[in-house]
PDB file of N, CA and C in Angstrom:
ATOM      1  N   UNK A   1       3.703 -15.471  12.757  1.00  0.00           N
ATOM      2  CA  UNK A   1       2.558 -16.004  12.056  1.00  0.00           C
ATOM      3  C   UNK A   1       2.383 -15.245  10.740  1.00  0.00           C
ATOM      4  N   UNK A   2       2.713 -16.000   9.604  1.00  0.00           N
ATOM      5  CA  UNK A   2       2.299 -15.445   8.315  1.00  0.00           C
ATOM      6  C   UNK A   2       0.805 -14.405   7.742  1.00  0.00           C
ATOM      7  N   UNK A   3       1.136 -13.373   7.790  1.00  0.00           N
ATOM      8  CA  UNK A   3      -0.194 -12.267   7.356  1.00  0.00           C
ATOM      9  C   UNK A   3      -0.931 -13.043   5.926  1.00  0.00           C
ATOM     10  N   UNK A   4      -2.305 -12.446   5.431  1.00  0.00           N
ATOM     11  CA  UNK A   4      -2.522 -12.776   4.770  1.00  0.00           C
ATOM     12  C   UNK A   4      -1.494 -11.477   3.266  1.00  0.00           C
ATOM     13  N   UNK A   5      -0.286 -10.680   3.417  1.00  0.00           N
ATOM     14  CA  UNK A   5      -0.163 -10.271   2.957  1.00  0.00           C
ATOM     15  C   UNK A   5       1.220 -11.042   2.543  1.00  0.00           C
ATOM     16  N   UNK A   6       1.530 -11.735   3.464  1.00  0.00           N
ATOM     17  CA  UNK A   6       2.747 -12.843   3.414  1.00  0.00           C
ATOM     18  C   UNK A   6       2.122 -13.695   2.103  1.00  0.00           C
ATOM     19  N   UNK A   7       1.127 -13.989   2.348  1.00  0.00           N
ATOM     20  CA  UNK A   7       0.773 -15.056   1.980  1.00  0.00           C
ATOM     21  C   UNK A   7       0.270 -14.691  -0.004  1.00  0.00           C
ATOM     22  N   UNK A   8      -0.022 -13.420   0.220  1.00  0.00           N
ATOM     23  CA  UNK A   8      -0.186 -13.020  -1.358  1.00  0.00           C
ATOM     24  C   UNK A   8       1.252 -12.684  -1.935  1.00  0.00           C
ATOM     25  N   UNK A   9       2.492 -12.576  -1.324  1.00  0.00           N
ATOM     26  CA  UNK A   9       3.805 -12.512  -1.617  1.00  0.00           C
ATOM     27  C   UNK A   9       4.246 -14.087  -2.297  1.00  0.00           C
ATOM     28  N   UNK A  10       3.750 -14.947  -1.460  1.00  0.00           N
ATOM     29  CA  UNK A  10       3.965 -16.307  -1.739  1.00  0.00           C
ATOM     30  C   UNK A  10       3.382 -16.649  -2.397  1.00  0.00           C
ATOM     31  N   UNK A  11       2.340 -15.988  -3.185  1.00  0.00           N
ATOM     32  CA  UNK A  11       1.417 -17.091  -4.116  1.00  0.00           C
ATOM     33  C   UNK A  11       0.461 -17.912  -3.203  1.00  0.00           C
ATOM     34  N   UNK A  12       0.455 -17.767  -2.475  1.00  0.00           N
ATOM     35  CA  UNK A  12      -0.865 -18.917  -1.866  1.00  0.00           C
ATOM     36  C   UNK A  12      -2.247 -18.138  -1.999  1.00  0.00           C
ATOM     37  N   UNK A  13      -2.051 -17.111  -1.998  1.00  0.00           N
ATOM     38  CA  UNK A  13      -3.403 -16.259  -2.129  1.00  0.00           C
ATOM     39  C   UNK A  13      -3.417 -15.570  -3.541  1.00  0.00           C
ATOM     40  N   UNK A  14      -4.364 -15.573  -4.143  1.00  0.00           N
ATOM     41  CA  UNK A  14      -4.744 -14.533  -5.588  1.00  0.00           C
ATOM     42  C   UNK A  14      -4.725 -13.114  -4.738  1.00  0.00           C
ATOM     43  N   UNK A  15      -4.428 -12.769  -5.913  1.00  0.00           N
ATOM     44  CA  UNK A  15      -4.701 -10.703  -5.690  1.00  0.00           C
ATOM     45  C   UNK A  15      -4.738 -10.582  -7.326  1.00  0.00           C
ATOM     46  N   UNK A  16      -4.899  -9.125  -7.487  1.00  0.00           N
ATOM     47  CA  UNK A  16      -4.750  -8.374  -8.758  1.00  0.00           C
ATOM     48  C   UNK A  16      -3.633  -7.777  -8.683  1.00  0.00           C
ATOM     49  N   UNK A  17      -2.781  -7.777  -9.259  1.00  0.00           N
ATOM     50  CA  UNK A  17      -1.751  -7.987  -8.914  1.00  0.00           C
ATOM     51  C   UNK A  17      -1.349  -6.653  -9.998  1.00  0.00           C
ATOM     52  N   UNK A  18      -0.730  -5.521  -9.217  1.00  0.00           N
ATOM     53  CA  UNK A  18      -0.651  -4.611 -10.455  1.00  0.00           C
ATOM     54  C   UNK A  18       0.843  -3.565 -10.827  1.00  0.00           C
ATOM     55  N   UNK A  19       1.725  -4.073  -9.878  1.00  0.00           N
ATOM     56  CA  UNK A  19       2.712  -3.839 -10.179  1.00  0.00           C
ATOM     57  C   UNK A  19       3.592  -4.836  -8.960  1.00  0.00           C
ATOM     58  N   UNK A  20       5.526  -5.062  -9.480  1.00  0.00           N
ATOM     59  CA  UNK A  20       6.428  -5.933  -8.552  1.00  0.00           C
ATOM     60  C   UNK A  20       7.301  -6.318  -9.306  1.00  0.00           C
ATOM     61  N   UNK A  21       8.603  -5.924  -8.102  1.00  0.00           N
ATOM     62  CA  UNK A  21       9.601  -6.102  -8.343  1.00  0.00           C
ATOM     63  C   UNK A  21      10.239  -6.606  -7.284  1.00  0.00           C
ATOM     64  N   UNK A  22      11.543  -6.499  -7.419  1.00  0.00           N
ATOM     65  CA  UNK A  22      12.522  -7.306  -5.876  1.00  0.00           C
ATOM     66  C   UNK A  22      12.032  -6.723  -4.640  1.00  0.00           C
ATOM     67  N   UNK A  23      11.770  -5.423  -4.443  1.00  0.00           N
ATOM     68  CA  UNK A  23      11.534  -4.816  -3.246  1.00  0.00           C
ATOM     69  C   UNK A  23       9.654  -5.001  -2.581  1.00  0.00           C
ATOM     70  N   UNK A  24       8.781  -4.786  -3.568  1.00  0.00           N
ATOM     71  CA  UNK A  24       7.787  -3.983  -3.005  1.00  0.00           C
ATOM     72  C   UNK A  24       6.278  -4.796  -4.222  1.00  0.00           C
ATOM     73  N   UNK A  25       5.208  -4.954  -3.842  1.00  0.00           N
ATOM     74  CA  UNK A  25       4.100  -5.999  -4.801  1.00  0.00           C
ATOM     75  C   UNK A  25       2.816  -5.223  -4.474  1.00  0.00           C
ATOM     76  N   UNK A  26       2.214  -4.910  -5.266  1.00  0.00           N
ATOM     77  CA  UNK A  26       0.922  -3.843  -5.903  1.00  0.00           C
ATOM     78  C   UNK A  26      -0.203  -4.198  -6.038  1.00  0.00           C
ATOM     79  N   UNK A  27      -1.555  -4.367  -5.274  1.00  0.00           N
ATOM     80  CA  UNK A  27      -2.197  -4.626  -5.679  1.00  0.00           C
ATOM     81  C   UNK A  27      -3.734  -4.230  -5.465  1.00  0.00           C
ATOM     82  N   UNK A  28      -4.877  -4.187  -6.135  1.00  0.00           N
ATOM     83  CA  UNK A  28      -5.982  -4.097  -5.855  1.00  0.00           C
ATOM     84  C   UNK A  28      -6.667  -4.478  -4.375  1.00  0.00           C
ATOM     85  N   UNK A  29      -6.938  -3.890  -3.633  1.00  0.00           N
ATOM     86  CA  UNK A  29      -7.513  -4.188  -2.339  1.00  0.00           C
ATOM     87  C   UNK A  29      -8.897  -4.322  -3.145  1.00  0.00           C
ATOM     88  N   UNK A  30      -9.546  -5.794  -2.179  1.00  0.00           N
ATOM     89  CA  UNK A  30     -10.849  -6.084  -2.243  1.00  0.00           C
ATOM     90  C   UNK A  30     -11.581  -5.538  -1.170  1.00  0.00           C
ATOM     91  N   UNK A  31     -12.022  -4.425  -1.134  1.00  0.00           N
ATOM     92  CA  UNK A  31     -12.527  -3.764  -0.556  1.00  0.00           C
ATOM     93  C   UNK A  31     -12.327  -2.571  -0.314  1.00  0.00           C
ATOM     94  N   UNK A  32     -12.085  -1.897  -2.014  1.00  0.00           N
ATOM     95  CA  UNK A  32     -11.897  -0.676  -2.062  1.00  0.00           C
ATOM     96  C   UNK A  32     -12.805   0.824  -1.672  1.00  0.00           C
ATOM     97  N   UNK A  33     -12.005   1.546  -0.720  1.00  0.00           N
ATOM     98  CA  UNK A  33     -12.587   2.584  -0.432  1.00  0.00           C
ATOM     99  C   UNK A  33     -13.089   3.907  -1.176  1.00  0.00           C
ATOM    100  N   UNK A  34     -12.238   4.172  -2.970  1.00  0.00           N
ATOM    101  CA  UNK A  34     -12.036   4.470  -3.979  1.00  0.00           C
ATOM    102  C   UNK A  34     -12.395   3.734  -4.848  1.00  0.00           C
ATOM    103  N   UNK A  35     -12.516   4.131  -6.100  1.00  0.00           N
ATOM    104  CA  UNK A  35     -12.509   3.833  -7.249  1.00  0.00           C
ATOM    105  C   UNK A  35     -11.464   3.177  -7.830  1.00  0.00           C
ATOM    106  N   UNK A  36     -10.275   3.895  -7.028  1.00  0.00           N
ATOM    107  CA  UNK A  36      -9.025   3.553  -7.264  1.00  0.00           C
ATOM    108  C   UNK A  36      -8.464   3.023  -5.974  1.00  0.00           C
ATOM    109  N   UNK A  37      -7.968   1.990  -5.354  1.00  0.00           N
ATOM    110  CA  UNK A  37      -7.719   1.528  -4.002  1.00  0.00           C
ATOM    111  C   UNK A  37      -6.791   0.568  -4.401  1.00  0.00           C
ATOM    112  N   UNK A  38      -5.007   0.496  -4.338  1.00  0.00           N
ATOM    113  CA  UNK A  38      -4.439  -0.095  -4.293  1.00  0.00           C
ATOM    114  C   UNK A  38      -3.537  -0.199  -2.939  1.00  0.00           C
ATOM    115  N   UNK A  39      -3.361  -1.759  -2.751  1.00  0.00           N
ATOM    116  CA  UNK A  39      -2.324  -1.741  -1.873  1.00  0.00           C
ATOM    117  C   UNK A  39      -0.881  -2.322  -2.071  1.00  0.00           C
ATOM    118  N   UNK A  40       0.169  -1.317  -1.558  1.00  0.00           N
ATOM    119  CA  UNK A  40       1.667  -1.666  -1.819  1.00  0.00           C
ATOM    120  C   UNK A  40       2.268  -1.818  -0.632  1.00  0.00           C
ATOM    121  N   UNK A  41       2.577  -2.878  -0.663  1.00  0.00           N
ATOM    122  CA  UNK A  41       3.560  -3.217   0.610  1.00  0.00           C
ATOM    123  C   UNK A  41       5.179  -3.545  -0.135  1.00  0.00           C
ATOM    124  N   UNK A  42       5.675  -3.700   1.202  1.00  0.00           N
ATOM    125  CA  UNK A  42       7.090  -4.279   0.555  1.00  0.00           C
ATOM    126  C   UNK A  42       7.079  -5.930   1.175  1.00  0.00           C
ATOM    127  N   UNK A  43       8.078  -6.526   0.132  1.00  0.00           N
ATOM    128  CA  UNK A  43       8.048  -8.013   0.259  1.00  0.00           C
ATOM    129  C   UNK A  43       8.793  -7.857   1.750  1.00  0.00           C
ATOM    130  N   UNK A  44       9.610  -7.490   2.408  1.00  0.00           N
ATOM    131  CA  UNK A  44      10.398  -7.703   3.689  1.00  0.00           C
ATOM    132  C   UNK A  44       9.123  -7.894   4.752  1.00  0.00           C
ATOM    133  N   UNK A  45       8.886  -8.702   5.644  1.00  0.00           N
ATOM    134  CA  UNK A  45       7.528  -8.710   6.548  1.00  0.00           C
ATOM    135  C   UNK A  45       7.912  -7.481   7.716  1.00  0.00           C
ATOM    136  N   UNK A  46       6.992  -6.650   7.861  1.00  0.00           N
ATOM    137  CA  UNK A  46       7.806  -5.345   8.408  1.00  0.00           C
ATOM    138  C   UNK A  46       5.905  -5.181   9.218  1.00  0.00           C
ATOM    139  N   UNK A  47       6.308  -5.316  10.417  1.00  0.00           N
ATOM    140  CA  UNK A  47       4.647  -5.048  11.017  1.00  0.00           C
ATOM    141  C   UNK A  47       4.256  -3.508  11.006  1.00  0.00           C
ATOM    142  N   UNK A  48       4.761  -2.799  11.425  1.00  0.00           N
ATOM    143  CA  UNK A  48       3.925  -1.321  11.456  1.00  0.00           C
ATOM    144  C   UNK A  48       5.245  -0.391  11.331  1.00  0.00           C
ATOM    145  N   UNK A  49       5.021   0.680  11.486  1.00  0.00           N
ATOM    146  CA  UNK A  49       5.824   1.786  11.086  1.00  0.00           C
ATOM    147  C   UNK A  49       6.069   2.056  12.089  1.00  0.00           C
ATOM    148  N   UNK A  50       5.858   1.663  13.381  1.00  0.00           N
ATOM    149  CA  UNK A  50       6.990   1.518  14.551  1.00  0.00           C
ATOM    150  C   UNK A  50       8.298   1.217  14.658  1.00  0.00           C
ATOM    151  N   UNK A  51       8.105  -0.184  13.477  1.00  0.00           N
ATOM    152  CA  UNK A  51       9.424  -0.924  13.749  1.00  0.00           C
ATOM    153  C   UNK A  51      10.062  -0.119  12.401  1.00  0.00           C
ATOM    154  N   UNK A  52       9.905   0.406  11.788  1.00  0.00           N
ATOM    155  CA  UNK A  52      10.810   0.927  10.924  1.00  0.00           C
ATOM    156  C   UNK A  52      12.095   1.466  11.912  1.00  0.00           C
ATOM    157  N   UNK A  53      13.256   1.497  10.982  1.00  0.00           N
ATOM    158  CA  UNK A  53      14.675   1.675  11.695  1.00  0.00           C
ATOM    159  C   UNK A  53      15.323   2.676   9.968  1.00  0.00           C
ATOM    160  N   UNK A  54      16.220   3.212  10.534  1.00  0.00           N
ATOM    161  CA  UNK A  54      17.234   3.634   9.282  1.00  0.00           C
ATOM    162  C   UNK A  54      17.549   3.036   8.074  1.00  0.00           C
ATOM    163  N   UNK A  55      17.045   1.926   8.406  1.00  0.00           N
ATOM    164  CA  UNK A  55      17.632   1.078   7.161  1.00  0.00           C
ATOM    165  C   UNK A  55      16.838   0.477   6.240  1.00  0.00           C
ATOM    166  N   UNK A  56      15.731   1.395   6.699  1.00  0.00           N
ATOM    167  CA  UNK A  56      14.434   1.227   6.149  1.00  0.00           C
ATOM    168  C   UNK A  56      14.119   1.949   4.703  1.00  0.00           C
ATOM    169  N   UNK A  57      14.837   3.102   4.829  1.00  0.00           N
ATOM    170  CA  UNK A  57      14.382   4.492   4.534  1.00  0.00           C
ATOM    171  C   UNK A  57      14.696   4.640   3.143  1.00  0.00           C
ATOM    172  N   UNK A  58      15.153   3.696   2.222  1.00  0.00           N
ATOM    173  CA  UNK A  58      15.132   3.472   1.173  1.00  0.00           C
ATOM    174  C   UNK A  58      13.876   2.975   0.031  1.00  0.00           C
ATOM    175  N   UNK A  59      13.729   1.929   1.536  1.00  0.00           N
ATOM    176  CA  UNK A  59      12.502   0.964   1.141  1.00  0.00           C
ATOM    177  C   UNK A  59      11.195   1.981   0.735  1.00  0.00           C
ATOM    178  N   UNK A  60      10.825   2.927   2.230  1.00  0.00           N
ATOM    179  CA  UNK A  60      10.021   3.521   2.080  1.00  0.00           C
ATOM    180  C   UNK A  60       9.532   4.602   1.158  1.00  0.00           C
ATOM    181  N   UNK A  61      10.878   5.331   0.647  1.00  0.00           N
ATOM    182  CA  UNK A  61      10.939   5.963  -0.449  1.00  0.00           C
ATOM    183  C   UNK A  61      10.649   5.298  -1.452  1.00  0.00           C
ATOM    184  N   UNK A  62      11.014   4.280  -2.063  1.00  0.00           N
ATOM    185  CA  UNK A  62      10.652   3.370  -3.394  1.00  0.00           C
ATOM    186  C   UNK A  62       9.303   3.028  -3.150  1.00  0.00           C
ATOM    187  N   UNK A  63       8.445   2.731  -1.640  1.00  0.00           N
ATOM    188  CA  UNK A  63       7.153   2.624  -1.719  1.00  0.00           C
ATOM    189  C   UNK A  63       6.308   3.902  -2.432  1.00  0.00           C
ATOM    190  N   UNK A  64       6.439   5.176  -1.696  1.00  0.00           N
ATOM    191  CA  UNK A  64       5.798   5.951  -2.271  1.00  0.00           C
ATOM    192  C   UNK A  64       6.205   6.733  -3.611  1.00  0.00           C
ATOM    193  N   UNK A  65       7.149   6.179  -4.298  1.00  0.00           N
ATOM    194  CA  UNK A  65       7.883   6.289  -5.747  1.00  0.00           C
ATOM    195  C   UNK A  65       6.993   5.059  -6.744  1.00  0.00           C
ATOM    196  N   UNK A  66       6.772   4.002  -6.082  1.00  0.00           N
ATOM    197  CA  UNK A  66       6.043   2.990  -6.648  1.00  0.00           C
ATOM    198  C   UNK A  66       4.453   3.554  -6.946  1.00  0.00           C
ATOM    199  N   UNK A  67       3.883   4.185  -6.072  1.00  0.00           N
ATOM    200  CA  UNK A  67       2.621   4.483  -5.378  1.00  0.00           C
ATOM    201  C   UNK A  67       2.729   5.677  -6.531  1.00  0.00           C
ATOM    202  N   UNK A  68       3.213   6.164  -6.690  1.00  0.00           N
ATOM    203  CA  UNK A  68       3.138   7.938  -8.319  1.00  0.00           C
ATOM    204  C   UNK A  68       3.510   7.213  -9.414  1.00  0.00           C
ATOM    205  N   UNK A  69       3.883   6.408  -9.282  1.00  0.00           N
ATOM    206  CA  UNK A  69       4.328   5.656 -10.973  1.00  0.00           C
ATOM    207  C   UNK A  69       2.675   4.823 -11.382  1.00  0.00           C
ATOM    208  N   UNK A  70       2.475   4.364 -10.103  1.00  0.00           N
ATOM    209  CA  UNK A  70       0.950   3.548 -10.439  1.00  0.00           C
ATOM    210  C   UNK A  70      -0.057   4.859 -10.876  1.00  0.00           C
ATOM    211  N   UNK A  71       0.080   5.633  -9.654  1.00  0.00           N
ATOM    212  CA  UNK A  71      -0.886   6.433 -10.227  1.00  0.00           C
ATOM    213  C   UNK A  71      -1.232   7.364 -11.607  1.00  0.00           C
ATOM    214  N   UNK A  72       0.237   7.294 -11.934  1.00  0.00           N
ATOM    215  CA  UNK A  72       0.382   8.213 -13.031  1.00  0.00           C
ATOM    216  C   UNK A  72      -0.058   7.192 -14.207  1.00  0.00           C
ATOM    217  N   UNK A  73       0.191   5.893 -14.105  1.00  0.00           N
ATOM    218  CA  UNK A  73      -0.214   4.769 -15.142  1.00  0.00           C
ATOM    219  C   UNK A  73      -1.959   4.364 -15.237  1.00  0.00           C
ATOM    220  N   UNK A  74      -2.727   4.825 -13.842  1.00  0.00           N
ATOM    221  CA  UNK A  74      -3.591   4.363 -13.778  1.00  0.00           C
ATOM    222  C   UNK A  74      -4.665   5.734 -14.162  1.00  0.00           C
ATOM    223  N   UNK A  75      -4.108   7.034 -14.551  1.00  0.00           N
ATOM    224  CA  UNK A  75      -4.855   7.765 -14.842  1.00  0.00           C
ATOM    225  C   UNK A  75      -5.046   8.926 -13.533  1.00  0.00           C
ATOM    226  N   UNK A  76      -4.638   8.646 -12.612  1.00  0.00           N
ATOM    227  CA  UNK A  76      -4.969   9.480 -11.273  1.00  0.00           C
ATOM    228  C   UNK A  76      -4.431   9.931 -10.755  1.00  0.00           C
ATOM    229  N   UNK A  77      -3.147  10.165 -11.730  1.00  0.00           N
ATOM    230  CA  UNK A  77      -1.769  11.631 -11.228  1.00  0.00           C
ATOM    231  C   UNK A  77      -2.327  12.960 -11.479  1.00  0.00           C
ATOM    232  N   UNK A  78      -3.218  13.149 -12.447  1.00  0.00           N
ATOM    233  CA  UNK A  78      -3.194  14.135 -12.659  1.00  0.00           C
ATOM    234  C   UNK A  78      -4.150  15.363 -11.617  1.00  0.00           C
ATOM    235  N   UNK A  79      -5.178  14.397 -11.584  1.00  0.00           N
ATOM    236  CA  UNK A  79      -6.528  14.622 -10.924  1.00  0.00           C
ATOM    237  C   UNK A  79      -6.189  14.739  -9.295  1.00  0.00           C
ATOM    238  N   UNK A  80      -5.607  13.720  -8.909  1.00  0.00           N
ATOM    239  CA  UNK A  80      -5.178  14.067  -7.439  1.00  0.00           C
ATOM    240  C   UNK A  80      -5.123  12.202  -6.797  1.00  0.00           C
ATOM    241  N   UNK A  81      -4.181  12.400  -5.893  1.00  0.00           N
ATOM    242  CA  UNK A  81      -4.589  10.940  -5.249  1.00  0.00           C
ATOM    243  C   UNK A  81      -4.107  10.917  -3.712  1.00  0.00           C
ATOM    244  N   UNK A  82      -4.617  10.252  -2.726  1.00  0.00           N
ATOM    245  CA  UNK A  82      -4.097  10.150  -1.520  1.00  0.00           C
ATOM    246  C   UNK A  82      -2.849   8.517  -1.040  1.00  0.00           C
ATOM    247  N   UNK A  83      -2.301   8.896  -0.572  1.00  0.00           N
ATOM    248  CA  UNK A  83      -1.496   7.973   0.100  1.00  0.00           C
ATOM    249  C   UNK A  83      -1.673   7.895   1.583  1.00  0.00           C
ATOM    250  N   UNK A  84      -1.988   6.661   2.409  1.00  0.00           N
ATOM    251  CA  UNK A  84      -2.078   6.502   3.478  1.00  0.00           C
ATOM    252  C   UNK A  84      -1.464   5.539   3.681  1.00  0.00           C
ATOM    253  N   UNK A  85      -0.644   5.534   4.900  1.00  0.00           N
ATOM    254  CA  UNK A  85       0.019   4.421   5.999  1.00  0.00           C
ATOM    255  C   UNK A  85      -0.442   4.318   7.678  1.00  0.00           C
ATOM    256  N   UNK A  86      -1.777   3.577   7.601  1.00  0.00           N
ATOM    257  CA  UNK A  86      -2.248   3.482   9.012  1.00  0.00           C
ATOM    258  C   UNK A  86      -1.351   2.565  10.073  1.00  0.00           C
ATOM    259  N   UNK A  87      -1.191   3.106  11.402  1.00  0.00           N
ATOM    260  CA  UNK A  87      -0.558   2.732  12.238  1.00  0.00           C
ATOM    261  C   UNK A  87      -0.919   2.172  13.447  1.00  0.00           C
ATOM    262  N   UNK A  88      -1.330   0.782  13.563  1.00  0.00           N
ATOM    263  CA  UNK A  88      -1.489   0.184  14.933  1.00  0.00           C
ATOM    264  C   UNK A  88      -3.339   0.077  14.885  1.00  0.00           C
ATOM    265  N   UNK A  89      -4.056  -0.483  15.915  1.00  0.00           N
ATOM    266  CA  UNK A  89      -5.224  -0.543  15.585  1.00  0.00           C
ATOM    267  C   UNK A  89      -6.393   1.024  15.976  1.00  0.00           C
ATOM    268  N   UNK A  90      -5.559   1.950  16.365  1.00  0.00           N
ATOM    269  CA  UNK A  90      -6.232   3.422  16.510  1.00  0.00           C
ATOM    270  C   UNK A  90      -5.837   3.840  15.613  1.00  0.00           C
ATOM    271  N   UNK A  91      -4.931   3.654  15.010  1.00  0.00           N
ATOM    272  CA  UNK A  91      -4.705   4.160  13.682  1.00  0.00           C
ATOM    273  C   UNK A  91      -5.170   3.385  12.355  1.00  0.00           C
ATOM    274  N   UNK A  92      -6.446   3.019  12.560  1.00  0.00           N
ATOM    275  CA  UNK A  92      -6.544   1.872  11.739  1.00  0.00           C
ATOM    276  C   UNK A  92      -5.791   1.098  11.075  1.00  0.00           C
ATOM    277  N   UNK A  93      -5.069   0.354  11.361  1.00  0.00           N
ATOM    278  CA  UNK A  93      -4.271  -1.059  10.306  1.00  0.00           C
ATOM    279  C   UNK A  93      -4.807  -2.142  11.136  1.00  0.00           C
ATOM    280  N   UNK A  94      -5.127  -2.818   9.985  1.00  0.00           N
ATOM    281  CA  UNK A  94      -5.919  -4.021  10.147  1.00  0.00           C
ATOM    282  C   UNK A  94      -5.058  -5.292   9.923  1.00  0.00           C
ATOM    283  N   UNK A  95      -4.321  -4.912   9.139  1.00  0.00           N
ATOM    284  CA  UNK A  95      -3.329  -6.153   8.653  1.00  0.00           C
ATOM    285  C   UNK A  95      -1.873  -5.691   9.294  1.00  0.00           C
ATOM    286  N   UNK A  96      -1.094  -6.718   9.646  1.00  0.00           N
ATOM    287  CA  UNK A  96       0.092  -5.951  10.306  1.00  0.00           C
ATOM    288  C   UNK A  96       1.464  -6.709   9.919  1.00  0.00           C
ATOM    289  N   UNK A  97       1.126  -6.214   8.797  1.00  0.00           N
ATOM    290  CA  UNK A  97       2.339  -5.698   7.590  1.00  0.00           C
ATOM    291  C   UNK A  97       2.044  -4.467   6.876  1.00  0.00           C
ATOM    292  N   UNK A  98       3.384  -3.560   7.267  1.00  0.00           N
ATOM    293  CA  UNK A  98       3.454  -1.894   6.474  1.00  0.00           C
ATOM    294  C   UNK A  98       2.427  -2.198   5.009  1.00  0.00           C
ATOM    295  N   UNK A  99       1.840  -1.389   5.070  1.00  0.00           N
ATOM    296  CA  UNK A  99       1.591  -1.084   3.332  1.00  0.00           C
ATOM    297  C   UNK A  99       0.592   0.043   3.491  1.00  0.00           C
ATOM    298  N   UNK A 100       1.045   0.586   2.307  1.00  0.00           N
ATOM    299  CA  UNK A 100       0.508   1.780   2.131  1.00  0.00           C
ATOM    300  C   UNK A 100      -0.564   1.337   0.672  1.00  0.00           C
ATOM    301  N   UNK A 101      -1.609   3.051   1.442  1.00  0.00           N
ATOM    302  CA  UNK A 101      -2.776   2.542   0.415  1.00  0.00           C
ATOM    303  C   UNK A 101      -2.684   3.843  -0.643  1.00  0.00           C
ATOM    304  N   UNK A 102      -3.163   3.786  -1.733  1.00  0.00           N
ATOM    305  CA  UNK A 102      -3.412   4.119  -2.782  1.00  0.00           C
ATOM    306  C   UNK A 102      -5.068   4.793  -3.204  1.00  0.00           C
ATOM    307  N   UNK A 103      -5.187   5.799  -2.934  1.00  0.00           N
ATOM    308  CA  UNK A 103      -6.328   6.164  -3.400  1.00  0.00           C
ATOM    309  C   UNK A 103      -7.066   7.248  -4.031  1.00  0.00           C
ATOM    310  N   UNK A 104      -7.578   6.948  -5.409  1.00  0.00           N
ATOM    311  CA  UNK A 104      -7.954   7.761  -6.110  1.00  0.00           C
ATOM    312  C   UNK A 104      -9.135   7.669  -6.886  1.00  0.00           C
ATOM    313  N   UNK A 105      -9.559   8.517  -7.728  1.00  0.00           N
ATOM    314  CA  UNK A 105      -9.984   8.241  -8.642  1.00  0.00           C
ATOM    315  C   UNK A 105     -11.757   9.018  -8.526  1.00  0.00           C
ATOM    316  N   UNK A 106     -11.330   9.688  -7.689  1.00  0.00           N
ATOM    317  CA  UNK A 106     -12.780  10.587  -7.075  1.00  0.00           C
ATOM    318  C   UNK A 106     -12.549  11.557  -6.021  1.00  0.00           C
ATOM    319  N   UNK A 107     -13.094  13.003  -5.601  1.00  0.00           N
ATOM    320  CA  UNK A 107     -12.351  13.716  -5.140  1.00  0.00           C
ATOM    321  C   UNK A 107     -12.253  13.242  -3.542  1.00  0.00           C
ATOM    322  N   UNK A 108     -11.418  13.218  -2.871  1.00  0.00           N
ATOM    323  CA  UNK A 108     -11.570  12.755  -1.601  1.00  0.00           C
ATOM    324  C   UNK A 108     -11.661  13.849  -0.232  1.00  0.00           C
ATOM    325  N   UNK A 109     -12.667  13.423   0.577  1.00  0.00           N
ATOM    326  CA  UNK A 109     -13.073  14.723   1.648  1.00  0.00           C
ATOM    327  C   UNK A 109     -11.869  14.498   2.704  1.00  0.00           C
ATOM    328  N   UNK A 110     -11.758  15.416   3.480  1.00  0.00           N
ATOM    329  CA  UNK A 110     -10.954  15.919   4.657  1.00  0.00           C
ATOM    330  C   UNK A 110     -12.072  16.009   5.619  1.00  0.00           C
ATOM    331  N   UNK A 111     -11.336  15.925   7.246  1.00  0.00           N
ATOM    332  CA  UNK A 111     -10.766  14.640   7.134  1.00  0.00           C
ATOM    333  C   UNK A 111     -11.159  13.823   6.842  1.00  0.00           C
ATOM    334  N   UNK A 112     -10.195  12.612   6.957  1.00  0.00           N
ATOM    335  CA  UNK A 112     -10.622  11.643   6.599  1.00  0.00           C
ATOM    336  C   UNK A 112     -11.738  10.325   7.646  1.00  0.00           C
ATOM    337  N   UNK A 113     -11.772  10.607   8.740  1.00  0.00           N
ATOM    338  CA  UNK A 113     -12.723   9.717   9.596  1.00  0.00           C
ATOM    339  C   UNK A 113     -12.044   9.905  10.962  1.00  0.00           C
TER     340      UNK A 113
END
């Protein structure tokens, strides 16, 4: 069953759309927890970081390579930023396609919830 993250890959859904290329698509979460709250997934439909395998491990690197290039463009390399990849529904992920979140832009407390 197509995620609604499938579905912003395909164009059927708007996003803000803030970085994408062959691998991996960037964008503003509506319902940012930050100031700065982006989400990057990769285009491959990949449900949680369970199913990651070896052959993954490229992908995932270019995610969080994608995730310092934004930040550094968006002003919030310097200052500090968090990266999160929640896992399963105790691990909060809500949507179940990998993507990692992006967040900056204000100092952020420990832990986190």
């Amino acid at each position: 069953m197509p995620t609604i993250f499938s579905k912003i890959i395909s164009g059927e859904i708007p996003a803000d759309i803030v970085y994408q290329d062959e691998q991996v698509l960037a964008f503003r979460d509506i319902a940012p927890q930050a100031p700065t709250h982006i989400l990057i997934i990769p285009k491959e439909e990949i449900a949680t970081a369970n199913d990651l395998t070896e052959q993954h491990e490229p992908l995932i690197g270019h995610l969080v390579l994608v995730a310092a290039r934004i930040a550094q463009q968006l002003g919030i390399a310097q200052g500090g930023y968090r990266l999160v990849m929640n896992c399963n529904r105790d691990g909060g992920q809500e949507v179940y396609h990998l993507h990692l979140h992006l967040l900056g832009g204000r100092k952020l407390a420990w832990p986190p919830g």
